[in-house]
PDB file of N, CA and C in Angstrom:
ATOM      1  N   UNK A   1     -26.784  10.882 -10.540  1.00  0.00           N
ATOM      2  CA  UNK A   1     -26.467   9.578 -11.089  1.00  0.00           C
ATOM      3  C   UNK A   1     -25.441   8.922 -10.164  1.00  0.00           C
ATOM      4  N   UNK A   2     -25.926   7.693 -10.003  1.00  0.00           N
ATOM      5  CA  UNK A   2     -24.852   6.939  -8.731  1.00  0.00           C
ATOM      6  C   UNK A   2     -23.717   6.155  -9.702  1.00  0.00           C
ATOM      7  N   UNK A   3     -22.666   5.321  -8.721  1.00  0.00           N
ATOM      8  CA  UNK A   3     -21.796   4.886  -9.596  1.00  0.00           C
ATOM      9  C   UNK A   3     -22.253   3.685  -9.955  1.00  0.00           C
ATOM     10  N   UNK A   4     -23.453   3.177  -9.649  1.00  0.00           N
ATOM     11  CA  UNK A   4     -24.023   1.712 -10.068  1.00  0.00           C
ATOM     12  C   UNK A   4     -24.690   2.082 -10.868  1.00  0.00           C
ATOM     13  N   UNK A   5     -25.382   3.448 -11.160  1.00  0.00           N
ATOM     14  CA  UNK A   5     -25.885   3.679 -12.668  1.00  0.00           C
ATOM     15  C   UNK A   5     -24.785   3.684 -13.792  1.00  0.00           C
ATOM     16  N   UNK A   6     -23.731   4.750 -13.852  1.00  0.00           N
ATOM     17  CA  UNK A   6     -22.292   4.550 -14.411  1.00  0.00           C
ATOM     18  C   UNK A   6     -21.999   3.177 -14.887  1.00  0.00           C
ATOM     19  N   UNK A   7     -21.727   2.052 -13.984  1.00  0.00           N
ATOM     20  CA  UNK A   7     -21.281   1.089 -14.234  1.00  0.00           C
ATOM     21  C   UNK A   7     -22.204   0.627 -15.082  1.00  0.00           C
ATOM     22  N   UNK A   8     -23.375   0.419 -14.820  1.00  0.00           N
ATOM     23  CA  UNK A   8     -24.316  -0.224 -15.718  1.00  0.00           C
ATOM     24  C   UNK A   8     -24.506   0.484 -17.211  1.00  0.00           C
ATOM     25  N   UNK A   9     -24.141   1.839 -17.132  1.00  0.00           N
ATOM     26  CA  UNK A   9     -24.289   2.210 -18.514  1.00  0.00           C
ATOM     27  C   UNK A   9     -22.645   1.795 -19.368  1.00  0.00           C
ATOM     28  N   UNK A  10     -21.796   1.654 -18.713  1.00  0.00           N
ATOM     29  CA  UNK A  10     -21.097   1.428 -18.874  1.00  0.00           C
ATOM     30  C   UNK A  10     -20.379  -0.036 -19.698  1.00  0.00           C
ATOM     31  N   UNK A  11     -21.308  -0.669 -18.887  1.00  0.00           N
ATOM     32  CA  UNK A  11     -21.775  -2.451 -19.380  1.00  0.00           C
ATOM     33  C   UNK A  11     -22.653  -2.128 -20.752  1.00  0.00           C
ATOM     34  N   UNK A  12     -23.513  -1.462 -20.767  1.00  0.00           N
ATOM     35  CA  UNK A  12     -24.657  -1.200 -22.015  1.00  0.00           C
ATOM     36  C   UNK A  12     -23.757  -1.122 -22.891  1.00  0.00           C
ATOM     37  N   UNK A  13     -22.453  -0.303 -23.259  1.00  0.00           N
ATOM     38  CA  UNK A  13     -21.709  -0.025 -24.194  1.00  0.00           C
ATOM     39  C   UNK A  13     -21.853   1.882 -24.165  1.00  0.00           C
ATOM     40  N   UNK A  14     -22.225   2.208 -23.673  1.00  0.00           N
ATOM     41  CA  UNK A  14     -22.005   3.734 -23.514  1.00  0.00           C
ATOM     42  C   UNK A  14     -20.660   4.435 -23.383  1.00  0.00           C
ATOM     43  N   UNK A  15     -20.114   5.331 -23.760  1.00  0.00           N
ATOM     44  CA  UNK A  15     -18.767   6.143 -23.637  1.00  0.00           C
ATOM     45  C   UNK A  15     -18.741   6.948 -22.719  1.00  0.00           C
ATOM     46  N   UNK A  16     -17.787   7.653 -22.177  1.00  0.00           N
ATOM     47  CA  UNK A  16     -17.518   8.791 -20.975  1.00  0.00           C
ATOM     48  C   UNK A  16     -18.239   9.414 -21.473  1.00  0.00           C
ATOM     49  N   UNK A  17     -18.037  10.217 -22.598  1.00  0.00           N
ATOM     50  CA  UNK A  17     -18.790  11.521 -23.134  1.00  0.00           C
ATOM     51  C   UNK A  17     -20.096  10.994 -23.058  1.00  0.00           C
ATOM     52  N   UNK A  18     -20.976   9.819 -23.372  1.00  0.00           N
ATOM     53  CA  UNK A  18     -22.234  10.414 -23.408  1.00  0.00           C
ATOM     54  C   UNK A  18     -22.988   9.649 -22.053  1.00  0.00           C
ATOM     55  N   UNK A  19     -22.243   9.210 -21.142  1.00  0.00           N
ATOM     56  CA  UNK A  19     -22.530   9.417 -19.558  1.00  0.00           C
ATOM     57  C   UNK A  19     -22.369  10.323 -19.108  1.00  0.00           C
ATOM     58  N   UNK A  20     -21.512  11.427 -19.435  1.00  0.00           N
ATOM     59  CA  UNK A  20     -20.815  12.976 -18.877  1.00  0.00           C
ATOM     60  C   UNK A  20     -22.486  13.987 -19.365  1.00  0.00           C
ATOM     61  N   UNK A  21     -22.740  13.532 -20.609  1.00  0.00           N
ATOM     62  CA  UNK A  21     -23.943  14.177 -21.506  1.00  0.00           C
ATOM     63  C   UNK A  21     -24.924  13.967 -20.242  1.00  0.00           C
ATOM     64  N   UNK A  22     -25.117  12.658 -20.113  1.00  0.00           N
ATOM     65  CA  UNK A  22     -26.488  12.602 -19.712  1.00  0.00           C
ATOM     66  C   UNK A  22     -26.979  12.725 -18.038  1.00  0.00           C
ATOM     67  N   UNK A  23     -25.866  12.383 -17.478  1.00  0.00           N
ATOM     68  CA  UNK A  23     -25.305  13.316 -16.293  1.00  0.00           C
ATOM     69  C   UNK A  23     -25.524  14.729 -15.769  1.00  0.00           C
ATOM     70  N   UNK A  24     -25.169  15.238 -16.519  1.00  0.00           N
ATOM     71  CA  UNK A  24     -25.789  16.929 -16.915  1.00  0.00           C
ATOM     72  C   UNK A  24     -26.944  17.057 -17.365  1.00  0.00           C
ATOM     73  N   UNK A  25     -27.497  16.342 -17.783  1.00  0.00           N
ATOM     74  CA  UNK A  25     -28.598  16.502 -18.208  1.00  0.00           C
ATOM     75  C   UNK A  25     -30.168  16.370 -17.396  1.00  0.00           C
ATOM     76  N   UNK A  26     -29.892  15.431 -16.317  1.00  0.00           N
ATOM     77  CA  UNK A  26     -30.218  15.008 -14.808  1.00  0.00           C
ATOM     78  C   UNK A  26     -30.661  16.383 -14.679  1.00  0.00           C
ATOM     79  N   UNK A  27     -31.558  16.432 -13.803  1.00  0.00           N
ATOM     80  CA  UNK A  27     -31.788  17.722 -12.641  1.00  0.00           C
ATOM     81  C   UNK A  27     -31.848  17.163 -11.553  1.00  0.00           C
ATOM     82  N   UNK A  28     -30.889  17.895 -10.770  1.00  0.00           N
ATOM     83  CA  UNK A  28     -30.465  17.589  -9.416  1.00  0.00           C
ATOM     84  C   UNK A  28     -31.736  18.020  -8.710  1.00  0.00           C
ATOM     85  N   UNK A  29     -31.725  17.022  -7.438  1.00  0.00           N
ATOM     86  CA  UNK A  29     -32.647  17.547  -6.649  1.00  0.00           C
ATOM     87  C   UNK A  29     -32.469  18.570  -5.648  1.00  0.00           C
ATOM     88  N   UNK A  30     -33.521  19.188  -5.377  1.00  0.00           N
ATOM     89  CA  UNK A  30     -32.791  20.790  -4.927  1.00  0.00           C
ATOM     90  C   UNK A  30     -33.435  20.144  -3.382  1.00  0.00           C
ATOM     91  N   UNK A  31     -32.399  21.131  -2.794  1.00  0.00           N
ATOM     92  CA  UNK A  31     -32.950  20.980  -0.912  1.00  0.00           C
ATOM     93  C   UNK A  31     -33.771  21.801  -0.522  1.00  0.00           C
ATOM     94  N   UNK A  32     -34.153  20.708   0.442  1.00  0.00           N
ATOM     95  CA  UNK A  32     -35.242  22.654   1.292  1.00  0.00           C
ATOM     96  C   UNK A  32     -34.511  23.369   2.109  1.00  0.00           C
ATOM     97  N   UNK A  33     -33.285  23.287   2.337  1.00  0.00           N
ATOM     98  CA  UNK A  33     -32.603  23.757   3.203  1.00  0.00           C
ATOM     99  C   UNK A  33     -31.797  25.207   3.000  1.00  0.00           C
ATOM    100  N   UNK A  34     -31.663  26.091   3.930  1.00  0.00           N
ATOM    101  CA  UNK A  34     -30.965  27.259   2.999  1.00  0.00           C
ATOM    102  C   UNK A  34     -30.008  27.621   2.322  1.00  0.00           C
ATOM    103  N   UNK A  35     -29.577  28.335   1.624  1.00  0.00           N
ATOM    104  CA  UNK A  35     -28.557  28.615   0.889  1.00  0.00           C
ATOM    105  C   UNK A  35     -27.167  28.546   1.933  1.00  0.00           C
ATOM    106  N   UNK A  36     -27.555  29.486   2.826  1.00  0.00           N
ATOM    107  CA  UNK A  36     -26.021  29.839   3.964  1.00  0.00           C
ATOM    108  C   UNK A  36     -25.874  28.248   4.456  1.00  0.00           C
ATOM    109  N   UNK A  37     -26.612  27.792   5.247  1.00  0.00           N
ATOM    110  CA  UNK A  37     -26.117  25.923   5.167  1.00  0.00           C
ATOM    111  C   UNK A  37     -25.511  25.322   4.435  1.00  0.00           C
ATOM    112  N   UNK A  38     -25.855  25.232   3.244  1.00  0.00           N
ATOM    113  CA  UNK A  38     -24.884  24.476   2.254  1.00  0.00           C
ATOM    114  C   UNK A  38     -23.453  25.375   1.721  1.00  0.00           C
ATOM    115  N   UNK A  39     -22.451  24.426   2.084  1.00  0.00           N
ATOM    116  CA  UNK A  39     -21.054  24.700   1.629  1.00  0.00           C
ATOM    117  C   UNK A  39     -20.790  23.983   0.325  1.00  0.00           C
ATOM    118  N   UNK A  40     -19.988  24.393  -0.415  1.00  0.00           N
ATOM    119  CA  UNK A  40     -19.787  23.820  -1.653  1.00  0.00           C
ATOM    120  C   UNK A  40     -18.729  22.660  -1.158  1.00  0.00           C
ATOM    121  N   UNK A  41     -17.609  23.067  -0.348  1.00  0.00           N
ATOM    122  CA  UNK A  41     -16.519  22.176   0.360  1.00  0.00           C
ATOM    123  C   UNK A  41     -17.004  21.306   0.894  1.00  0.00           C
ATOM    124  N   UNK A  42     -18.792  20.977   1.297  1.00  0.00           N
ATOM    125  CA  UNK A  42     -18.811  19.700   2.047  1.00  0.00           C
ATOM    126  C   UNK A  42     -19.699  18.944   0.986  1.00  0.00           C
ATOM    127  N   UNK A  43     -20.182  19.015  -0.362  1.00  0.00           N
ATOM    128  CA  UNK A  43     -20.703  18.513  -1.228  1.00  0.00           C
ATOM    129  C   UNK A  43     -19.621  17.918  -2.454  1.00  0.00           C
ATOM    130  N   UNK A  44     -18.386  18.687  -2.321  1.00  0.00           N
ATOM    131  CA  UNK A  44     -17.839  18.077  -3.043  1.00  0.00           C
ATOM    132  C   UNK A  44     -17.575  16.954  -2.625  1.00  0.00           C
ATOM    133  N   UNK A  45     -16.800  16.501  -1.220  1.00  0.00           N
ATOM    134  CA  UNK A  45     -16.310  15.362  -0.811  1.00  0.00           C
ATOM    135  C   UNK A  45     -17.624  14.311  -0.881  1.00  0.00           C
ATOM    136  N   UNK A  46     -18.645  14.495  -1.049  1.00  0.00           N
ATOM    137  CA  UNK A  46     -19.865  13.305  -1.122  1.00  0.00           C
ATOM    138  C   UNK A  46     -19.652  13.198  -2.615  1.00  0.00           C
ATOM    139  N   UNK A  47     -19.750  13.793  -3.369  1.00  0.00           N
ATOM    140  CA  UNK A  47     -19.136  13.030  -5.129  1.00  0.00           C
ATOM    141  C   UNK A  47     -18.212  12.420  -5.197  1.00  0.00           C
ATOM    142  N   UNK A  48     -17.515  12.437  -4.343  1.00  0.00           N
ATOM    143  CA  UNK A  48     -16.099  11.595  -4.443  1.00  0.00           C
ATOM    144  C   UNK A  48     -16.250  10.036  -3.813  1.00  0.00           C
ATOM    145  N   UNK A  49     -17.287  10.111  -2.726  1.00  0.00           N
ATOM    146  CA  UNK A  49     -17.526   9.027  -1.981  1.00  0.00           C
ATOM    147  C   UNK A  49     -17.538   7.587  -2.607  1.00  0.00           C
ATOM    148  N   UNK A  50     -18.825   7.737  -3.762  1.00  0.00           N
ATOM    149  CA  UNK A  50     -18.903   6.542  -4.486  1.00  0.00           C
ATOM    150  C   UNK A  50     -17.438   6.033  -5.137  1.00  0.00           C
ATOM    151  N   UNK A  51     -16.638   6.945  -5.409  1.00  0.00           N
ATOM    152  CA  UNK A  51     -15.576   6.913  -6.135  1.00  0.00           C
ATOM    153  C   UNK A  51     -14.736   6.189  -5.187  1.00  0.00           C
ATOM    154  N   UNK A  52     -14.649   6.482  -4.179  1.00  0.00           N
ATOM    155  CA  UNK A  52     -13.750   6.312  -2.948  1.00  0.00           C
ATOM    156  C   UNK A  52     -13.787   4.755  -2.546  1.00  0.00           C
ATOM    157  N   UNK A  53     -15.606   4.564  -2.546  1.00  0.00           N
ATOM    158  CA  UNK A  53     -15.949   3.079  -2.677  1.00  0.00           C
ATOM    159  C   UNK A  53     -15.689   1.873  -2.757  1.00  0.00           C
ATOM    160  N   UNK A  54     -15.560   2.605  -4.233  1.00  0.00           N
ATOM    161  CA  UNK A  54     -15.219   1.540  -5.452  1.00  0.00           C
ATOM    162  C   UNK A  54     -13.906   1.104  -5.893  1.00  0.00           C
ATOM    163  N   UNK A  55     -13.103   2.505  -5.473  1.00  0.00           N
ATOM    164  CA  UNK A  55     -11.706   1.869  -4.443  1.00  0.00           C
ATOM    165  C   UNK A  55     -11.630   0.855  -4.006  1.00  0.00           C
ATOM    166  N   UNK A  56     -12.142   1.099  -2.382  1.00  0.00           N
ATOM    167  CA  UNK A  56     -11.413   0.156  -1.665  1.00  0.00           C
ATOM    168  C   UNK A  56     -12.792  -0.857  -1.984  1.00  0.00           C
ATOM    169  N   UNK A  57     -13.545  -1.386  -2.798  1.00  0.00           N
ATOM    170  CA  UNK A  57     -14.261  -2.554  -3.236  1.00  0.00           C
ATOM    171  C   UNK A  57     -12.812  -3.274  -4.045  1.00  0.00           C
ATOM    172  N   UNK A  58     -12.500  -2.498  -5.037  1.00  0.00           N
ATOM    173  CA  UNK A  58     -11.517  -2.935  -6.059  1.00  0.00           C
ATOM    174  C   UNK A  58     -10.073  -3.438  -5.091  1.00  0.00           C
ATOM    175  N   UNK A  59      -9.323  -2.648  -4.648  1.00  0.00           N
ATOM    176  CA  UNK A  59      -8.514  -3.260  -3.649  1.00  0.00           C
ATOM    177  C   UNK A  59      -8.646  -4.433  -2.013  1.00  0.00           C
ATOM    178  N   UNK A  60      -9.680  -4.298  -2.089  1.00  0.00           N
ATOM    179  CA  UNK A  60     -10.331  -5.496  -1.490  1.00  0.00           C
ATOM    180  C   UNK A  60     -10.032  -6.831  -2.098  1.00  0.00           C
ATOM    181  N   UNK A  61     -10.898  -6.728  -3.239  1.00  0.00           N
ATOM    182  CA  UNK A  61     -10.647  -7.813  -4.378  1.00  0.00           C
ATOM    183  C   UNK A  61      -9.342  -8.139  -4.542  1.00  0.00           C
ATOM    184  N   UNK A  62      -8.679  -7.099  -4.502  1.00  0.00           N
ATOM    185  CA  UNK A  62      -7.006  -7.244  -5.209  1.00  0.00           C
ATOM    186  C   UNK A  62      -6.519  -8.230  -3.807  1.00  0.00           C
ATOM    187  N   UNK A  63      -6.700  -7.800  -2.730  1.00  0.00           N
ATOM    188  CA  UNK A  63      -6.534  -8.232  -1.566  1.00  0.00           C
ATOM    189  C   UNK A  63      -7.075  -9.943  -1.155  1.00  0.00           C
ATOM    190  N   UNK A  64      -7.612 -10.016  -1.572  1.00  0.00           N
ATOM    191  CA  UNK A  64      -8.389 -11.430  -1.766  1.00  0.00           C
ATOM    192  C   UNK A  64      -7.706 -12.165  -2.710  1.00  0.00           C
ATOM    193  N   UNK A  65      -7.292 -11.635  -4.123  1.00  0.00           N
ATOM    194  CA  UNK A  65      -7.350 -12.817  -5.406  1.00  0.00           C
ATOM    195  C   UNK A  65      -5.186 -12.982  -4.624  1.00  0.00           C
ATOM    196  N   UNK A  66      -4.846 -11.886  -4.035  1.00  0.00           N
ATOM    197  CA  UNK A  66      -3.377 -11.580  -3.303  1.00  0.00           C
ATOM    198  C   UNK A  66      -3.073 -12.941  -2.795  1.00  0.00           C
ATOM    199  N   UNK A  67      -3.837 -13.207  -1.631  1.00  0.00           N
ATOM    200  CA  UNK A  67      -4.727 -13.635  -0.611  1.00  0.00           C
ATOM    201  C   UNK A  67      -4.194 -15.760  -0.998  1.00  0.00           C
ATOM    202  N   UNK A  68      -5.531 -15.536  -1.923  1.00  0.00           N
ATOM    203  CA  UNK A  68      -5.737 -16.596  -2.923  1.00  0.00           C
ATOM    204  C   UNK A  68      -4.326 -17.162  -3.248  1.00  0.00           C
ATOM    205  N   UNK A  69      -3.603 -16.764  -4.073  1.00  0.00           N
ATOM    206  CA  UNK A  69      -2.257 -16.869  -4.710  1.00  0.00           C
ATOM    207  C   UNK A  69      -1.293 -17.536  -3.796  1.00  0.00           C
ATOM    208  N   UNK A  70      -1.188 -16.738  -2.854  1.00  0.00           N
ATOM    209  CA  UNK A  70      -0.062 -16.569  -1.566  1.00  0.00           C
ATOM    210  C   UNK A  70      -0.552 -18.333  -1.323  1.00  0.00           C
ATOM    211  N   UNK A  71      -1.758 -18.454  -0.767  1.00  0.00           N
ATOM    212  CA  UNK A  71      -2.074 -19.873  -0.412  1.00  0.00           C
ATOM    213  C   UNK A  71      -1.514 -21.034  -1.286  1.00  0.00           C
ATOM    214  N   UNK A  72      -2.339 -20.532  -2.523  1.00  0.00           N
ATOM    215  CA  UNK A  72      -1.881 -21.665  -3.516  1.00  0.00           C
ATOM    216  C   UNK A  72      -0.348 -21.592  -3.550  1.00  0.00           C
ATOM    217  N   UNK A  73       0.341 -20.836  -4.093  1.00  0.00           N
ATOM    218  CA  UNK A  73       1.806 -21.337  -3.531  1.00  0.00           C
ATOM    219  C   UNK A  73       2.321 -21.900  -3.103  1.00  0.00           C
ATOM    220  N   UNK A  74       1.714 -21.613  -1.569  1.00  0.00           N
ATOM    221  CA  UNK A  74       2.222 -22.737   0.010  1.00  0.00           C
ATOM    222  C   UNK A  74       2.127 -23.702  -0.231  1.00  0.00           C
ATOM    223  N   UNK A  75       0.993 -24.313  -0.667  1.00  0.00           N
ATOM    224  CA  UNK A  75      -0.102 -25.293  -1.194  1.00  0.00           C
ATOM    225  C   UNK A  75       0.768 -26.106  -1.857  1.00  0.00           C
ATOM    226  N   UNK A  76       1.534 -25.266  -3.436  1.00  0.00           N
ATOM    227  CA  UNK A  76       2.198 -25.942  -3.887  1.00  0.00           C
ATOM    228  C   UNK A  76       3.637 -26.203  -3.373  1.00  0.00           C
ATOM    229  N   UNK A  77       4.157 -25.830  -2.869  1.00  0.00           N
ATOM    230  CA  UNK A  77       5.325 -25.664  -2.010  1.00  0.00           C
ATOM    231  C   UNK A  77       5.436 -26.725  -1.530  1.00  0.00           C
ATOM    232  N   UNK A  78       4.537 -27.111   0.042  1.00  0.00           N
ATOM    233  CA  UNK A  78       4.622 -27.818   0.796  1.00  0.00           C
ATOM    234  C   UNK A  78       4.229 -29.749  -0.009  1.00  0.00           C
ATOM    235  N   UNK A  79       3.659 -29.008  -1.111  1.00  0.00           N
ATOM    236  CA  UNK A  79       3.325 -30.751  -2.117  1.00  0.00           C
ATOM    237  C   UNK A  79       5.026 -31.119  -2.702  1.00  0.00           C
ATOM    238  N   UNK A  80       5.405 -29.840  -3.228  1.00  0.00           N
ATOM    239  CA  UNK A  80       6.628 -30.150  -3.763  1.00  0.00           C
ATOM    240  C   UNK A  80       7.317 -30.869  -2.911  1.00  0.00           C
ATOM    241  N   UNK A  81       7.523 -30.465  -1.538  1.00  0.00           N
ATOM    242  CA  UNK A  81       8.579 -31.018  -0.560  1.00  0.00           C
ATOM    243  C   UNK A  81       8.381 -31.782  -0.001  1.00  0.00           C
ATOM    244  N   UNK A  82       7.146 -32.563  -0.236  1.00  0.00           N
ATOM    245  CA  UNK A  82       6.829 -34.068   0.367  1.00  0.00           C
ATOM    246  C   UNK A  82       6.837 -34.802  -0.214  1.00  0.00           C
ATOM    247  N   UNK A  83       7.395 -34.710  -1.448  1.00  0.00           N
ATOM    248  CA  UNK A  83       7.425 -35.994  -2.809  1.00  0.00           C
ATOM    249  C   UNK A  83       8.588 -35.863  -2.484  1.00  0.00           C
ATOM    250  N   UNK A  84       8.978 -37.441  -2.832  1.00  0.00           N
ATOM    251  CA  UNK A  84      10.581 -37.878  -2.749  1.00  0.00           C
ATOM    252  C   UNK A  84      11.076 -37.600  -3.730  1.00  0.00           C
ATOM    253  N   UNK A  85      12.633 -37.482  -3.614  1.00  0.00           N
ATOM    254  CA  UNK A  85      13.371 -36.599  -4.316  1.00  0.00           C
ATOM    255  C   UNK A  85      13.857 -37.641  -5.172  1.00  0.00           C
ATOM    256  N   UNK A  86      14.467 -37.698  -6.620  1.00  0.00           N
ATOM    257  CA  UNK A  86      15.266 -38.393  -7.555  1.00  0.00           C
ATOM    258  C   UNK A  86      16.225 -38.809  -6.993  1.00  0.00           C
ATOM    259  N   UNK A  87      16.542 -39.729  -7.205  1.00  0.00           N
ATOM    260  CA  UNK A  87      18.006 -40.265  -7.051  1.00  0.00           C
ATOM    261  C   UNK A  87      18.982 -39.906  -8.376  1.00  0.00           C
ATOM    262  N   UNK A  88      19.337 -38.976  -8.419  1.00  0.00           N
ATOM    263  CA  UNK A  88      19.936 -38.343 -10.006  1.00  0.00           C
ATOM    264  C   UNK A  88      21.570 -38.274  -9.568  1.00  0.00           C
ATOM    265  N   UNK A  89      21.912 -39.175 -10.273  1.00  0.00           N
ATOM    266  CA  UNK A  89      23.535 -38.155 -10.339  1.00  0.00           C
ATOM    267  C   UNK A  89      24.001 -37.478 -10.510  1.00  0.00           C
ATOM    268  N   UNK A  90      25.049 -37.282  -9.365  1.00  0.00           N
ATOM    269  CA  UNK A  90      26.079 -36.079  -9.320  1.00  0.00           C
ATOM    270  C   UNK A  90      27.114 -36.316 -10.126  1.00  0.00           C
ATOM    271  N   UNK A  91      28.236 -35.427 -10.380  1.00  0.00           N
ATOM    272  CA  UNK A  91      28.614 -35.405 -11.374  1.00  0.00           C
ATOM    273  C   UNK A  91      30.151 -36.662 -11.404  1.00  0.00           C
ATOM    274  N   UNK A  92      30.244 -36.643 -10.023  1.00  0.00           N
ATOM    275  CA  UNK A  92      31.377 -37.813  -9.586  1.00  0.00           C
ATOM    276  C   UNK A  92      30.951 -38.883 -10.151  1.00  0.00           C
ATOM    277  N   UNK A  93      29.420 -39.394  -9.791  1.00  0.00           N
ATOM    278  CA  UNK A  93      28.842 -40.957  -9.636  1.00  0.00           C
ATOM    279  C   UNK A  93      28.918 -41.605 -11.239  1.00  0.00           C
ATOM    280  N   UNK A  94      28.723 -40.453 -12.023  1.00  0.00           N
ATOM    281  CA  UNK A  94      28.565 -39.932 -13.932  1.00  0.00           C
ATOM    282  C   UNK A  94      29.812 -40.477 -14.390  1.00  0.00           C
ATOM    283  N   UNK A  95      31.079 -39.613 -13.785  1.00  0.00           N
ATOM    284  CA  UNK A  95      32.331 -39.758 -14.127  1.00  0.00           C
ATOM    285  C   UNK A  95      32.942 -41.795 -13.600  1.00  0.00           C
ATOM    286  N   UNK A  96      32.317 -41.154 -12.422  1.00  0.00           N
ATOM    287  CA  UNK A  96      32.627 -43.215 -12.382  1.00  0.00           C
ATOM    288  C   UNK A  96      32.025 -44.023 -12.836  1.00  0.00           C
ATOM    289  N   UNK A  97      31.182 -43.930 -13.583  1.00  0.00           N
ATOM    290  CA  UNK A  97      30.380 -45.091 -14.199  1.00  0.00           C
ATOM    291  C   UNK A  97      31.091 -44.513 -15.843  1.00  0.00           C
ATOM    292  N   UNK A  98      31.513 -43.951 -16.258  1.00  0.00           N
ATOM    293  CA  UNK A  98      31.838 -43.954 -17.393  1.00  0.00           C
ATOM    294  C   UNK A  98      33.416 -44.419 -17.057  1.00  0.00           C
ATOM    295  N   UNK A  99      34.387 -44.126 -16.287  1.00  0.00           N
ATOM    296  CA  UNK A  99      35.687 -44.603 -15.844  1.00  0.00           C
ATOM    297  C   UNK A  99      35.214 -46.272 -15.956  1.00  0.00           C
ATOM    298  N   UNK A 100      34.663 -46.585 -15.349  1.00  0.00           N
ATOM    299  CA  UNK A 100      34.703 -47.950 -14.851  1.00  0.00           C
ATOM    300  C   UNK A 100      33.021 -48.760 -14.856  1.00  0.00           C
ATOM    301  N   UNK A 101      32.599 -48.724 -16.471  1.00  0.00           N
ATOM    302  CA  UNK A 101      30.952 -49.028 -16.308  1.00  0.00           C
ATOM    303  C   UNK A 101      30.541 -50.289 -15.487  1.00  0.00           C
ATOM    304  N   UNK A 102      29.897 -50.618 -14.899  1.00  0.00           N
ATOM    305  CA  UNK A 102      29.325 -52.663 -14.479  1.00  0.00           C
ATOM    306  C   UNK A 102      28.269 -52.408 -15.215  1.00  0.00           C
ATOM    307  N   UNK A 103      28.556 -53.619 -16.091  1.00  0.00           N
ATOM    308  CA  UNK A 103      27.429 -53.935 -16.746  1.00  0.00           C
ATOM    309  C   UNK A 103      26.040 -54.622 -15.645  1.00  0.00           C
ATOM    310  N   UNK A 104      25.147 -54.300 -16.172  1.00  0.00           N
ATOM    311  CA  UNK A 104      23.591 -54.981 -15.103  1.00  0.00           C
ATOM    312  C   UNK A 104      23.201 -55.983 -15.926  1.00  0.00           C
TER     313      UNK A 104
END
């Protein structure tokens, strides 16, 4: 069972346990090759592969939406700092217009 079967049963609404069930339940395909050839140490690391995958698929993504963000930021950044700024008072300009108001 590959990890695009997984996923898809996964989407169906299926649980670990009864992907783990049916998993086992599979008959592997046997090799023609001999027994002394096959190592158990070099079959494990190919089960892991898909796993390994789907890793760096997933951190890819992470890497991208990262990516994405960082831009928009700038994006907004550089908008912020090209709009003109308020003319707001400081706290002197406050104090003198209440010392000494002119009427407009």
């Amino acid at each position: 069972m590959t990890i695009n079967d997984v996923l898809k049963l996964l989407d169906a609404g299926y649980t670990r346990d009864e992907i783990s069930a049916m998993s086992e339940a599979d008959p592997e395909p046997e090799a023609d090759t001999e027994p002394e050839k096959q190592e158990p140490e070099k079959s494990e690391p190919e089960k892991k592969e898909p796993e390994k995958d789907l890793l760096k698929m997933i951190s890819g993504e992470f890497e991208k939406i990262n990516k994405a963000n960082q831009e928009a930021l700038q994006k907004m950044f550089i908008l912020a700092s090209e709009q003109p700024a308020e003319n707001k008072p400081d706290a002197s300009e406050v104090l003198a217009n209440v010392l000494d108001p002119k009427e407009k």
